[in-house]
PDB file of N, CA and C in Angstrom:
ATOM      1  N   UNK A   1       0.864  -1.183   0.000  1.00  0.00           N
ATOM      2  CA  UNK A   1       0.000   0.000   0.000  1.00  0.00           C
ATOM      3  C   UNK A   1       0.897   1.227   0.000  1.00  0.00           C
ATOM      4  N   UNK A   2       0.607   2.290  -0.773  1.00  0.00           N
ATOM      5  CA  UNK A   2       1.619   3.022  -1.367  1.00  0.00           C
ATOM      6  C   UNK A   2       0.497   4.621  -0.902  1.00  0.00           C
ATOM      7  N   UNK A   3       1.043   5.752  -1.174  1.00  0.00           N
ATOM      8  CA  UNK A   3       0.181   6.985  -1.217  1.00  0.00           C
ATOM      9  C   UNK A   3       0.670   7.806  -2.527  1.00  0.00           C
ATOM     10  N   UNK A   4      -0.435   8.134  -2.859  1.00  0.00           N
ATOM     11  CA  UNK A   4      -0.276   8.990  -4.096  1.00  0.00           C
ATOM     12  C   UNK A   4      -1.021  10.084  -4.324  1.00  0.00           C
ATOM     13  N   UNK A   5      -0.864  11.214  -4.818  1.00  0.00           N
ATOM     14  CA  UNK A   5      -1.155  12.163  -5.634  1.00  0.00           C
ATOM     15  C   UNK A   5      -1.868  12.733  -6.674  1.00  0.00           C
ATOM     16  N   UNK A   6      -3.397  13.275  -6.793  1.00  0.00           N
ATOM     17  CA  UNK A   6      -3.327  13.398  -8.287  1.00  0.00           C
ATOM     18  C   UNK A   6      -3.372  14.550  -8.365  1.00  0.00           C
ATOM     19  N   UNK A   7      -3.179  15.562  -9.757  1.00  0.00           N
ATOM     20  CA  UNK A   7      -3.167  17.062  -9.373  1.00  0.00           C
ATOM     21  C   UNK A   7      -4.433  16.817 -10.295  1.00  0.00           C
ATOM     22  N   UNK A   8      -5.546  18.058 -10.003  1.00  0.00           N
ATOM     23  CA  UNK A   8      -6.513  18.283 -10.904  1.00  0.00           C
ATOM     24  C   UNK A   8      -6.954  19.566 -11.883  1.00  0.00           C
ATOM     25  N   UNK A   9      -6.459  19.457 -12.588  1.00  0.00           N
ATOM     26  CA  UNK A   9      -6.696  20.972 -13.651  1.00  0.00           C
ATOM     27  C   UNK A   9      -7.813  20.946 -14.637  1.00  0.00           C
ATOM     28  N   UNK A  10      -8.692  21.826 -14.536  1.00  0.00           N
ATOM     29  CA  UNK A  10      -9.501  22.492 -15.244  1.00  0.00           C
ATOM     30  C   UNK A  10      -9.251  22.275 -16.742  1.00  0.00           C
ATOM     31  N   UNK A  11     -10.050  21.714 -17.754  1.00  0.00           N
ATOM     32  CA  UNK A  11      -9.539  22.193 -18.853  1.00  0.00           C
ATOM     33  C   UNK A  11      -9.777  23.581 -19.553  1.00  0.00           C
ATOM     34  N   UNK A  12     -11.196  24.408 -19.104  1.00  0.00           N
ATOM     35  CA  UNK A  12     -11.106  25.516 -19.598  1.00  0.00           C
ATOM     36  C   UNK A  12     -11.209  26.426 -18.333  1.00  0.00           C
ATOM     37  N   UNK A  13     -10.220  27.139 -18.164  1.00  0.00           N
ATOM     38  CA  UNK A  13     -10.150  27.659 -16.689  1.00  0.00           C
ATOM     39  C   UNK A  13     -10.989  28.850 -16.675  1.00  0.00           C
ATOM     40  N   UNK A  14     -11.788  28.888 -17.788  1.00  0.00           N
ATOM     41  CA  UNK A  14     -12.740  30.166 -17.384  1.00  0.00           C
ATOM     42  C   UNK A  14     -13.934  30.211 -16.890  1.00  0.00           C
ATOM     43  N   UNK A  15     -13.787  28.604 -16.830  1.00  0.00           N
ATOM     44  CA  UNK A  15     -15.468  28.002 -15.675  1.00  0.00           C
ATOM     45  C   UNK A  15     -14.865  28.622 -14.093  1.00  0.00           C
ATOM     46  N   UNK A  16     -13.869  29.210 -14.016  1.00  0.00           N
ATOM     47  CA  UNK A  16     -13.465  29.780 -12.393  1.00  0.00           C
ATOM     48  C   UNK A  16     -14.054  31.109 -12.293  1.00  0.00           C
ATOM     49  N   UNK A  17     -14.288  31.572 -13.537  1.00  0.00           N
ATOM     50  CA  UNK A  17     -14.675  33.291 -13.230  1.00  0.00           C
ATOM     51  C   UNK A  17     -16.126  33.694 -13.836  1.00  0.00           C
ATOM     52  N   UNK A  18     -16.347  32.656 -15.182  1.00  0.00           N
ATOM     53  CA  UNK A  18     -17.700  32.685 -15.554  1.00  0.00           C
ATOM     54  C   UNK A  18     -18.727  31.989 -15.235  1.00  0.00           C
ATOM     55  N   UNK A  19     -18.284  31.189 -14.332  1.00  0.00           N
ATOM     56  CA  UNK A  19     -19.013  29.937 -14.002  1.00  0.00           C
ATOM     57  C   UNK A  19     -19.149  28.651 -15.029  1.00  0.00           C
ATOM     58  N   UNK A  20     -19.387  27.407 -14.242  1.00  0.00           N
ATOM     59  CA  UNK A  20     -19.686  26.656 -15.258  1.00  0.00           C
ATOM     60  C   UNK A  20     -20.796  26.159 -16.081  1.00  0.00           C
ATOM     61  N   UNK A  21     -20.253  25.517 -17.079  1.00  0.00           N
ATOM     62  CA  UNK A  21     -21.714  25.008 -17.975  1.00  0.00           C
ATOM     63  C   UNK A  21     -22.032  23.892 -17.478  1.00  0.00           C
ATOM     64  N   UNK A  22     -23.751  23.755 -17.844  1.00  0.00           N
ATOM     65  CA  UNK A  22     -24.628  22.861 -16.752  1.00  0.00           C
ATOM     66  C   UNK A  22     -23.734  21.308 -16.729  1.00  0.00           C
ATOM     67  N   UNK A  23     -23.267  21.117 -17.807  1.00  0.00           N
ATOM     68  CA  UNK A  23     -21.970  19.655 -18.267  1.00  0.00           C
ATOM     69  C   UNK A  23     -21.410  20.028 -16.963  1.00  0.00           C
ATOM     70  N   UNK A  24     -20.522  20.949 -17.078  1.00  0.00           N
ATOM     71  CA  UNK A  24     -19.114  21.336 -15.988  1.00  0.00           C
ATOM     72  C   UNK A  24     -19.859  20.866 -14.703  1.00  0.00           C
ATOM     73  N   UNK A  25     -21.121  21.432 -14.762  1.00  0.00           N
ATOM     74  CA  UNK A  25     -21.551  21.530 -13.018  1.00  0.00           C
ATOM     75  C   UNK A  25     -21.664  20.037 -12.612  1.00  0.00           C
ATOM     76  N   UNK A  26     -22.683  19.360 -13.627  1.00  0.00           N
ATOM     77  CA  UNK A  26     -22.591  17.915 -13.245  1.00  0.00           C
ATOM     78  C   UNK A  26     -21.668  17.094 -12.779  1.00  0.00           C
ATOM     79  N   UNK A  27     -20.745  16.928 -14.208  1.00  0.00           N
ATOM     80  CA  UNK A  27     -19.264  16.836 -13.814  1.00  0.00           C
ATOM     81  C   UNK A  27     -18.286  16.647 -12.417  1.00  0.00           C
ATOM     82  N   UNK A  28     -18.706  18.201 -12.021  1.00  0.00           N
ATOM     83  CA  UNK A  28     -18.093  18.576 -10.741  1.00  0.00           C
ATOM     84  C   UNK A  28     -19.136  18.082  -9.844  1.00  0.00           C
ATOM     85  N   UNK A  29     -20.343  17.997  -9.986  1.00  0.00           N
ATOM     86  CA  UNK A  29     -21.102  17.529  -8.724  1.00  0.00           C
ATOM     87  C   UNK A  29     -20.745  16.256  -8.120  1.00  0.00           C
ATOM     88  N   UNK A  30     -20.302  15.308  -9.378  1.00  0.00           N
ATOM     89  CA  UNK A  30     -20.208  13.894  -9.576  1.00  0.00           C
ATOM     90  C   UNK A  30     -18.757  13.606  -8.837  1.00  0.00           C
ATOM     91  N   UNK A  31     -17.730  14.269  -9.269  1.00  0.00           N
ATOM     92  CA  UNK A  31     -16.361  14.314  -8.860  1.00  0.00           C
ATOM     93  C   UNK A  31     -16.736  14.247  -7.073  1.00  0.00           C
ATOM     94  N   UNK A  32     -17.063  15.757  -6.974  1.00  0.00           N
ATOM     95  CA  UNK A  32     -16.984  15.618  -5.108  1.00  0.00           C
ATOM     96  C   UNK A  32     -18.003  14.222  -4.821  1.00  0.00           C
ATOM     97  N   UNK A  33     -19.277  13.928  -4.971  1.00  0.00           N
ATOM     98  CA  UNK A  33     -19.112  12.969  -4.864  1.00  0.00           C
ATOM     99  C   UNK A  33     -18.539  11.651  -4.836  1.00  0.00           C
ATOM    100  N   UNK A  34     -18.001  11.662  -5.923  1.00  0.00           N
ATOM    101  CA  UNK A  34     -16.580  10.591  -5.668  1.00  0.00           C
ATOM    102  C   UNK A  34     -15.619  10.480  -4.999  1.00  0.00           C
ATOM    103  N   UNK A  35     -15.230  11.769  -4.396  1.00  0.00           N
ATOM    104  CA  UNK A  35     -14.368  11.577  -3.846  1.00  0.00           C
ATOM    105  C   UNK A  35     -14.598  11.857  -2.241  1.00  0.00           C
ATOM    106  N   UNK A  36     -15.521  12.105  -2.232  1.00  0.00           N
ATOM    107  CA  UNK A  36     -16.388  11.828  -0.791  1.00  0.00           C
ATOM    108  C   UNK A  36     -16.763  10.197  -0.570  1.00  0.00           C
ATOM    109  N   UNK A  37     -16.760   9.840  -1.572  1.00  0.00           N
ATOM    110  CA  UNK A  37     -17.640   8.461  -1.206  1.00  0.00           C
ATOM    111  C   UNK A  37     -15.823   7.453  -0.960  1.00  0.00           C
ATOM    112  N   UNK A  38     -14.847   8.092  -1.161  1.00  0.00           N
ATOM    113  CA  UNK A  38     -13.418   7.369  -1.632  1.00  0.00           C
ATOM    114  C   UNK A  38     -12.926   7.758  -0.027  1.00  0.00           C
ATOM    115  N   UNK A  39     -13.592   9.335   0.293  1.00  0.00           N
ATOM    116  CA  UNK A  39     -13.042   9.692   1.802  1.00  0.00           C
ATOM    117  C   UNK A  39     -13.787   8.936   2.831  1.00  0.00           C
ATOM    118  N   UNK A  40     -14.916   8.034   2.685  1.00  0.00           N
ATOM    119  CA  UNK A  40     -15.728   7.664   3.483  1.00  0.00           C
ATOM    120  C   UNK A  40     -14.973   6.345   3.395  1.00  0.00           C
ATOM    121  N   UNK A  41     -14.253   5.839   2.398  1.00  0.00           N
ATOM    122  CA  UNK A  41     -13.829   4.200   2.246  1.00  0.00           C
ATOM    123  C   UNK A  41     -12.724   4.361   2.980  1.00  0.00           C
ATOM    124  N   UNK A  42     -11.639   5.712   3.132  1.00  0.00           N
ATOM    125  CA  UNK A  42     -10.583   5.609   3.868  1.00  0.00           C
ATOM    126  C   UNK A  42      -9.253   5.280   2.886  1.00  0.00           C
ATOM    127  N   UNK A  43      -9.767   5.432   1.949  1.00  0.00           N
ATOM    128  CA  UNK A  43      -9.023   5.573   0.485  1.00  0.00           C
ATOM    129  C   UNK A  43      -8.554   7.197   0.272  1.00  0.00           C
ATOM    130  N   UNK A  44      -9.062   8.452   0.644  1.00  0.00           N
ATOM    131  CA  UNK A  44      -9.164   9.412   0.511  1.00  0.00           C
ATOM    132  C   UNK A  44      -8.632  10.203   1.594  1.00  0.00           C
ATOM    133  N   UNK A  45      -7.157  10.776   1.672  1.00  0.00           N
ATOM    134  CA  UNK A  45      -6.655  10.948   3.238  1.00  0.00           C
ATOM    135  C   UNK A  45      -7.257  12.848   2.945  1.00  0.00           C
ATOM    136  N   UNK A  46      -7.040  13.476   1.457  1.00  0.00           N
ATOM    137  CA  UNK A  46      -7.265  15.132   1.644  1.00  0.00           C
ATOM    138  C   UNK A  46      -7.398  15.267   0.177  1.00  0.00           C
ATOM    139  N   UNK A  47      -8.499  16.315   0.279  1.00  0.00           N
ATOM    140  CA  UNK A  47      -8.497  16.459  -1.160  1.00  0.00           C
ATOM    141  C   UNK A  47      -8.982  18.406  -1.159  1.00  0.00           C
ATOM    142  N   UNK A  48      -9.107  18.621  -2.403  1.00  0.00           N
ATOM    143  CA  UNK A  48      -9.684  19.950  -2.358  1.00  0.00           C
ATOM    144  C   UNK A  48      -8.842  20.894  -3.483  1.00  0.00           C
ATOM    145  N   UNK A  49      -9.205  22.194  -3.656  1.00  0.00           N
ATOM    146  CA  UNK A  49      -8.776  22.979  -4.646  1.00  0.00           C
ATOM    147  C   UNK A  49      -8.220  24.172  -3.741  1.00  0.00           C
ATOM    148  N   UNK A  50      -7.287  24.888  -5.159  1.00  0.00           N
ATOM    149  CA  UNK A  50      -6.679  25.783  -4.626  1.00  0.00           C
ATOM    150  C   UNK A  50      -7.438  26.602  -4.846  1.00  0.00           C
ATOM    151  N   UNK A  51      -7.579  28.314  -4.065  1.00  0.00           N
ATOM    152  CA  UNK A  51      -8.506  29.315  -4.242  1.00  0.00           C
ATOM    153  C   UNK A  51      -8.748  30.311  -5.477  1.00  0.00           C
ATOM    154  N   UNK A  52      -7.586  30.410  -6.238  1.00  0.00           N
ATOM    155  CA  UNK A  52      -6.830  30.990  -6.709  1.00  0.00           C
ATOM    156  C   UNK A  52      -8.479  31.069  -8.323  1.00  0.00           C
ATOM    157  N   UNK A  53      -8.441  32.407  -8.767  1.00  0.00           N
ATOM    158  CA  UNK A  53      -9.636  32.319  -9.769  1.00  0.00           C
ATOM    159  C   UNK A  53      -9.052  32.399 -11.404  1.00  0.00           C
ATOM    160  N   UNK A  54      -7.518  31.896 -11.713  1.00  0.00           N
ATOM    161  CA  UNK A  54      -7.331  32.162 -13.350  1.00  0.00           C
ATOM    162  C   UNK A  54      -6.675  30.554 -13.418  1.00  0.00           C
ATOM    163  N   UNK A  55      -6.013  30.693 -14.651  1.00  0.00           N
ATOM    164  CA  UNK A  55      -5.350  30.014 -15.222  1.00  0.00           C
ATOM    165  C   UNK A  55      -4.485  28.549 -14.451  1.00  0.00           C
ATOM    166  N   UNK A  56      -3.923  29.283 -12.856  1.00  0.00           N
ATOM    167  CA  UNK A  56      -3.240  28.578 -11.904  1.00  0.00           C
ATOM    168  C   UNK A  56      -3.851  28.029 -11.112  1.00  0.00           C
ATOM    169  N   UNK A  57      -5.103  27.726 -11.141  1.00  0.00           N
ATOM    170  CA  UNK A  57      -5.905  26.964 -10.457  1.00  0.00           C
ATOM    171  C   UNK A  57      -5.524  25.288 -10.547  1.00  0.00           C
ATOM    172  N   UNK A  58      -5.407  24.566  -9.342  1.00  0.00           N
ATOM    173  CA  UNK A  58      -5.685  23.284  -9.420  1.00  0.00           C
ATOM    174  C   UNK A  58      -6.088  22.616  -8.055  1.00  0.00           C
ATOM    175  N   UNK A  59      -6.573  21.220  -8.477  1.00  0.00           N
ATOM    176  CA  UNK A  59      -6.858  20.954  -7.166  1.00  0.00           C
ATOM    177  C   UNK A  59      -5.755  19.777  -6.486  1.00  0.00           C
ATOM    178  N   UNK A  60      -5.972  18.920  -5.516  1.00  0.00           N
ATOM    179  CA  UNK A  60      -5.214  17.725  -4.632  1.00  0.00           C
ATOM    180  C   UNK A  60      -5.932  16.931  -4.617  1.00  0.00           C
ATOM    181  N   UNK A  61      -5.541  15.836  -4.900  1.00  0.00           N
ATOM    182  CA  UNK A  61      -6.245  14.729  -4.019  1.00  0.00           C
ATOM    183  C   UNK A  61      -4.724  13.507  -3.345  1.00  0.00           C
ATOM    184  N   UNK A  62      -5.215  13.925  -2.368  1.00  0.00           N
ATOM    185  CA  UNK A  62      -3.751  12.349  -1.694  1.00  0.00           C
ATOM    186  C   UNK A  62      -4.585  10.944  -1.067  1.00  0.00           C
ATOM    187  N   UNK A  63      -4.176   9.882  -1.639  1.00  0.00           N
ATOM    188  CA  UNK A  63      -5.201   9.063  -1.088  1.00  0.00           C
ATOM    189  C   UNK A  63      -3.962   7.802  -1.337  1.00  0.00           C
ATOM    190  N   UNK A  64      -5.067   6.741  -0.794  1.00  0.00           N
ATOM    191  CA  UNK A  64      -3.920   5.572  -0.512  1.00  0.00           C
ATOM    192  C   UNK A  64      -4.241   4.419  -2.121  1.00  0.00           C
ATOM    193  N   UNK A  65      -2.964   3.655  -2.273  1.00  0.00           N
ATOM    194  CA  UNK A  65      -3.454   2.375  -3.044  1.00  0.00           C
ATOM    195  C   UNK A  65      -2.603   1.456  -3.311  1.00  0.00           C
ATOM    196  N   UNK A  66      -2.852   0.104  -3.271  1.00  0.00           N
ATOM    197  CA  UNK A  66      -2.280  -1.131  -3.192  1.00  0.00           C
ATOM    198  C   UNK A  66      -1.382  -0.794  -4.709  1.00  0.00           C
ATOM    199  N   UNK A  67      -1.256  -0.467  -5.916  1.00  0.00           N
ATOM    200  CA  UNK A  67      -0.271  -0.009  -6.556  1.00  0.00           C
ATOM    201  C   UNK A  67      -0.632   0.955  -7.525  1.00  0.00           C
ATOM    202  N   UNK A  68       0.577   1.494  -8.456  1.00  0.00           N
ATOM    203  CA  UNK A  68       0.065   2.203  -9.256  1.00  0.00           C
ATOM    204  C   UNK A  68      -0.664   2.007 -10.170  1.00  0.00           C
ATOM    205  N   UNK A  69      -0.891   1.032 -10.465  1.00  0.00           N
ATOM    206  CA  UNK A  69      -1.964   0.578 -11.722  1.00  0.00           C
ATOM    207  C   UNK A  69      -3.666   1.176 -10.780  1.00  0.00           C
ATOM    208  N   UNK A  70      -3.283   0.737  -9.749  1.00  0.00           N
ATOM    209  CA  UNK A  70      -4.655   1.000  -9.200  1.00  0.00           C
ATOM    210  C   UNK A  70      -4.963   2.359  -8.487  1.00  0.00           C
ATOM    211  N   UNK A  71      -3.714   2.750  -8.711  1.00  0.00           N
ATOM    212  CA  UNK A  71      -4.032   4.738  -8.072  1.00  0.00           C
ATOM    213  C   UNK A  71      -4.877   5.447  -9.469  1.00  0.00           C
ATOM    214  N   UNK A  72      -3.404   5.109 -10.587  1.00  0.00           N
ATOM    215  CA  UNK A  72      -4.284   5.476 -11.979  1.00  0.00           C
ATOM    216  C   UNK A  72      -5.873   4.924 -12.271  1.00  0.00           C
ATOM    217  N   UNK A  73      -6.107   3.686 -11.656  1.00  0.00           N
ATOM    218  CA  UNK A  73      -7.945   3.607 -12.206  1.00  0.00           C
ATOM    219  C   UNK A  73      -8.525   4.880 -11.314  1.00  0.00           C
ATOM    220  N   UNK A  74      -8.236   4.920  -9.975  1.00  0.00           N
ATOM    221  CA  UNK A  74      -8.479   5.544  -8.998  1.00  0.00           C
ATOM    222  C   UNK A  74      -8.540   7.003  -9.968  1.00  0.00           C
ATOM    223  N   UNK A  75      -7.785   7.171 -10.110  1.00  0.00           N
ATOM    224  CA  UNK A  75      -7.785   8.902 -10.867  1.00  0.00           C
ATOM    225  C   UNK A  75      -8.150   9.126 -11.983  1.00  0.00           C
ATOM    226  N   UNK A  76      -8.413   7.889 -13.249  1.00  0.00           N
ATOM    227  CA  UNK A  76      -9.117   7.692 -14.448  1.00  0.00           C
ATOM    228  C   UNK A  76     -10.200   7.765 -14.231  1.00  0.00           C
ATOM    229  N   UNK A  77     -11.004   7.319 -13.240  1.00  0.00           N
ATOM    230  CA  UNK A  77     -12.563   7.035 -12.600  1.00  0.00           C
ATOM    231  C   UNK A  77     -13.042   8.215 -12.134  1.00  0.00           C
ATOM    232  N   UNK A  78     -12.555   9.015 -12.145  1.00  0.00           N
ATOM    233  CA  UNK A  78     -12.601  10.443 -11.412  1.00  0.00           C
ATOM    234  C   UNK A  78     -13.742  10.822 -12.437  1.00  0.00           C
ATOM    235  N   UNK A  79     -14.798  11.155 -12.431  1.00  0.00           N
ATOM    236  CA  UNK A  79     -15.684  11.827 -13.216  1.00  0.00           C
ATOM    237  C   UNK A  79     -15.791  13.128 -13.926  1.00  0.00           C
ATOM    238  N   UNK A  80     -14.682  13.961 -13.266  1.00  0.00           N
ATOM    239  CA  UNK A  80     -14.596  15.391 -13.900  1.00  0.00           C
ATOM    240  C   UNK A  80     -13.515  15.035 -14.954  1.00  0.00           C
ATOM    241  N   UNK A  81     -12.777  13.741 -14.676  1.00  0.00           N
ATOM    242  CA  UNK A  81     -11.110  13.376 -15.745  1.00  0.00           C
ATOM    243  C   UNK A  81     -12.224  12.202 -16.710  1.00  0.00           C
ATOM    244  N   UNK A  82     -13.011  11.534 -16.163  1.00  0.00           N
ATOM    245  CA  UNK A  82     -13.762  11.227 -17.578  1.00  0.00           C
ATOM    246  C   UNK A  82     -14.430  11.405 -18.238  1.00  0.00           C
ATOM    247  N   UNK A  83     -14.807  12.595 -17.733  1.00  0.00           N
ATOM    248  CA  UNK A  83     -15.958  14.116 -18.602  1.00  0.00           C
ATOM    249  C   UNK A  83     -15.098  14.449 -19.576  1.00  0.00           C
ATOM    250  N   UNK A  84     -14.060  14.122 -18.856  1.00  0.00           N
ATOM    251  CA  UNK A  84     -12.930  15.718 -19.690  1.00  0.00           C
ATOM    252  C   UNK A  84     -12.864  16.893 -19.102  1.00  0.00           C
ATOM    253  N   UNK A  85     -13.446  17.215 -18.363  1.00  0.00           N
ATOM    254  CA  UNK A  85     -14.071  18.557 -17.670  1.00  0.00           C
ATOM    255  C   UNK A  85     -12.398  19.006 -16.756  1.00  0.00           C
ATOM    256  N   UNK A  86     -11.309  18.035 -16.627  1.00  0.00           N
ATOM    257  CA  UNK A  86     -10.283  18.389 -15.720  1.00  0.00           C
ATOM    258  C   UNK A  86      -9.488  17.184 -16.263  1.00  0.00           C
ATOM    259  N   UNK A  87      -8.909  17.734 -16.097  1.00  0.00           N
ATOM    260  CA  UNK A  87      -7.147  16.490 -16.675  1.00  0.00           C
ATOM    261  C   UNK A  87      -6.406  16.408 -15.015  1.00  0.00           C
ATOM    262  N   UNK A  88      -5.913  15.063 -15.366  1.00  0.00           N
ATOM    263  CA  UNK A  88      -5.344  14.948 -14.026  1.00  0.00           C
ATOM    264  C   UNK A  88      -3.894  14.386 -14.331  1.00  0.00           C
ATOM    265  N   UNK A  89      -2.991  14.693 -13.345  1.00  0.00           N
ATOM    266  CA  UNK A  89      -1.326  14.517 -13.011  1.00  0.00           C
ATOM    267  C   UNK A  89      -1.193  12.976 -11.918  1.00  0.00           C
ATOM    268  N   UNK A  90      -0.722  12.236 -12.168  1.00  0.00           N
ATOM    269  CA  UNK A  90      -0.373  11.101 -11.059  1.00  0.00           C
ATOM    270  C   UNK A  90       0.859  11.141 -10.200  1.00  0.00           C
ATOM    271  N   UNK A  91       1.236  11.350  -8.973  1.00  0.00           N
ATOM    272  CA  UNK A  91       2.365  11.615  -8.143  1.00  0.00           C
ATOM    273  C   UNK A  91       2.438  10.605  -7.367  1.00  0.00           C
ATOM    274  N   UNK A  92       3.271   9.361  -7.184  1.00  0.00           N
ATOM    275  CA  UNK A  92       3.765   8.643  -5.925  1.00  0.00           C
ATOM    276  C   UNK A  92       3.862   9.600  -5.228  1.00  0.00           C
ATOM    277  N   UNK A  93       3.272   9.626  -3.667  1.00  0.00           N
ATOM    278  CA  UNK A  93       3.691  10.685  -2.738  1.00  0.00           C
ATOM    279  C   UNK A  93       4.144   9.869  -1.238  1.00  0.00           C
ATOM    280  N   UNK A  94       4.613  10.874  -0.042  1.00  0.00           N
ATOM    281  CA  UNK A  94       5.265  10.391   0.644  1.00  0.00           C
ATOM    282  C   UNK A  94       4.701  11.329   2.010  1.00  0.00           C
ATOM    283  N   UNK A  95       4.084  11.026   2.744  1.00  0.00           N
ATOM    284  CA  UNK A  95       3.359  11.863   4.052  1.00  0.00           C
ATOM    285  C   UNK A  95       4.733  11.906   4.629  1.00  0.00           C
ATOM    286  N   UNK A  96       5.533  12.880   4.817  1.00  0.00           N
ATOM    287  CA  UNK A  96       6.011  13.353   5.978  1.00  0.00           C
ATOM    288  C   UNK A  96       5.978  13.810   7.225  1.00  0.00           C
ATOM    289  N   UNK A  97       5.014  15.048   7.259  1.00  0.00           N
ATOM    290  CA  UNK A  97       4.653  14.958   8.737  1.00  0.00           C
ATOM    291  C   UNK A  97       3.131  15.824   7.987  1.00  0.00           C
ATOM    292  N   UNK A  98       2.725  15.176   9.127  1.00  0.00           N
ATOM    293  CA  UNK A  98       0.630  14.893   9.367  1.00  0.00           C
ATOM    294  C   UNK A  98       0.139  15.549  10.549  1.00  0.00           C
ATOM    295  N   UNK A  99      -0.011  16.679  11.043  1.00  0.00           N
ATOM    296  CA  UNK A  99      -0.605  16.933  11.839  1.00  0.00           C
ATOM    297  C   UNK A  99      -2.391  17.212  11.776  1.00  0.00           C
ATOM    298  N   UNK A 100      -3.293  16.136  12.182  1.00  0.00           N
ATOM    299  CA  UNK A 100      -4.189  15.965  12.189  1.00  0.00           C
ATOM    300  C   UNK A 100      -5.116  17.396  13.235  1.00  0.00           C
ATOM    301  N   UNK A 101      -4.604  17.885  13.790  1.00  0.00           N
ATOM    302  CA  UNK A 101      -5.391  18.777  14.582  1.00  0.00           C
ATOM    303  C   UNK A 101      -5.520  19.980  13.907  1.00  0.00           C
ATOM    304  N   UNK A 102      -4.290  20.418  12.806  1.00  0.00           N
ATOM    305  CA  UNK A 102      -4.338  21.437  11.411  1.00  0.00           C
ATOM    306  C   UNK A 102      -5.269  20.762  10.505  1.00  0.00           C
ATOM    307  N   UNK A 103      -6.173  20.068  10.301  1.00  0.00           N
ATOM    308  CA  UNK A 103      -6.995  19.365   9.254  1.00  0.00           C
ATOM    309  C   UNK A 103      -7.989  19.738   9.238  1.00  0.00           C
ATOM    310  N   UNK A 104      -8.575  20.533  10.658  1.00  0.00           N
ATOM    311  CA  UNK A 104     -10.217  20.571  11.010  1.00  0.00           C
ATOM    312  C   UNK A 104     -10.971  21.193   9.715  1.00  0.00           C
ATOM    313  N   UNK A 105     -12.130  20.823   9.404  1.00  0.00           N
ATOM    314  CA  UNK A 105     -12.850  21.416   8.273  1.00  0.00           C
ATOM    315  C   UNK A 105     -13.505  22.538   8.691  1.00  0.00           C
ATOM    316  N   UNK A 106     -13.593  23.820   7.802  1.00  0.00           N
ATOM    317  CA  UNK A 106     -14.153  24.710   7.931  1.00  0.00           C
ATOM    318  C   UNK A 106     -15.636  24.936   7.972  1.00  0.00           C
TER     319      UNK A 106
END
């Protein structure tokens, strides 16, 4: 069991300032769902986007998986990366230090 990375980018980054089309919204509705339902399995250690409203926008997801073949389904399955609606990056990653009491949700 390994931890990995995916980065998530927008393909047209002007759904950040114009909003998105009813596709995009679905898309994205479907995604957080997924990856809520991946944080509920314990597969899903943090996920979320950066704030940022142009071009440099992306999001995180760090989650766990028995190998890389199976991080990539993990991040192929992603519904906004099989919309198309967001392209995603794959990173072997490495938790260094975790302080769980900095995590609280807003």
């Amino acid at each position: 069991m390994g931890h990995f990375l995916y980065k998530v980018i927008q393909v047209r980054p002007e759904d950040l300032t114009e909003g998105f089309t009813e596709f995009e919204a679905k898309a994205m509705a479907d995604h957080s769902a997924y990856l809520k339902g991946l944080t509920e399995k314990g597969v899903v250690i943090l996920a979320g986007p950066t704030l940022v409203k142009d071009y440099s926008n992306f999001g995180v997801v760090i989650f766990r998986a028995e190998t890389e073949e199976k991080a990539k389904e993990i991040m192929h399955n992603d519904p906004a990366v099989m919309q198309r609606v967001a392209r995603a990056e794959l990173y072997p990653f490495k938790i260094s230090w975790f302080n769980p009491a900095g995590a609280t949700m807003p």
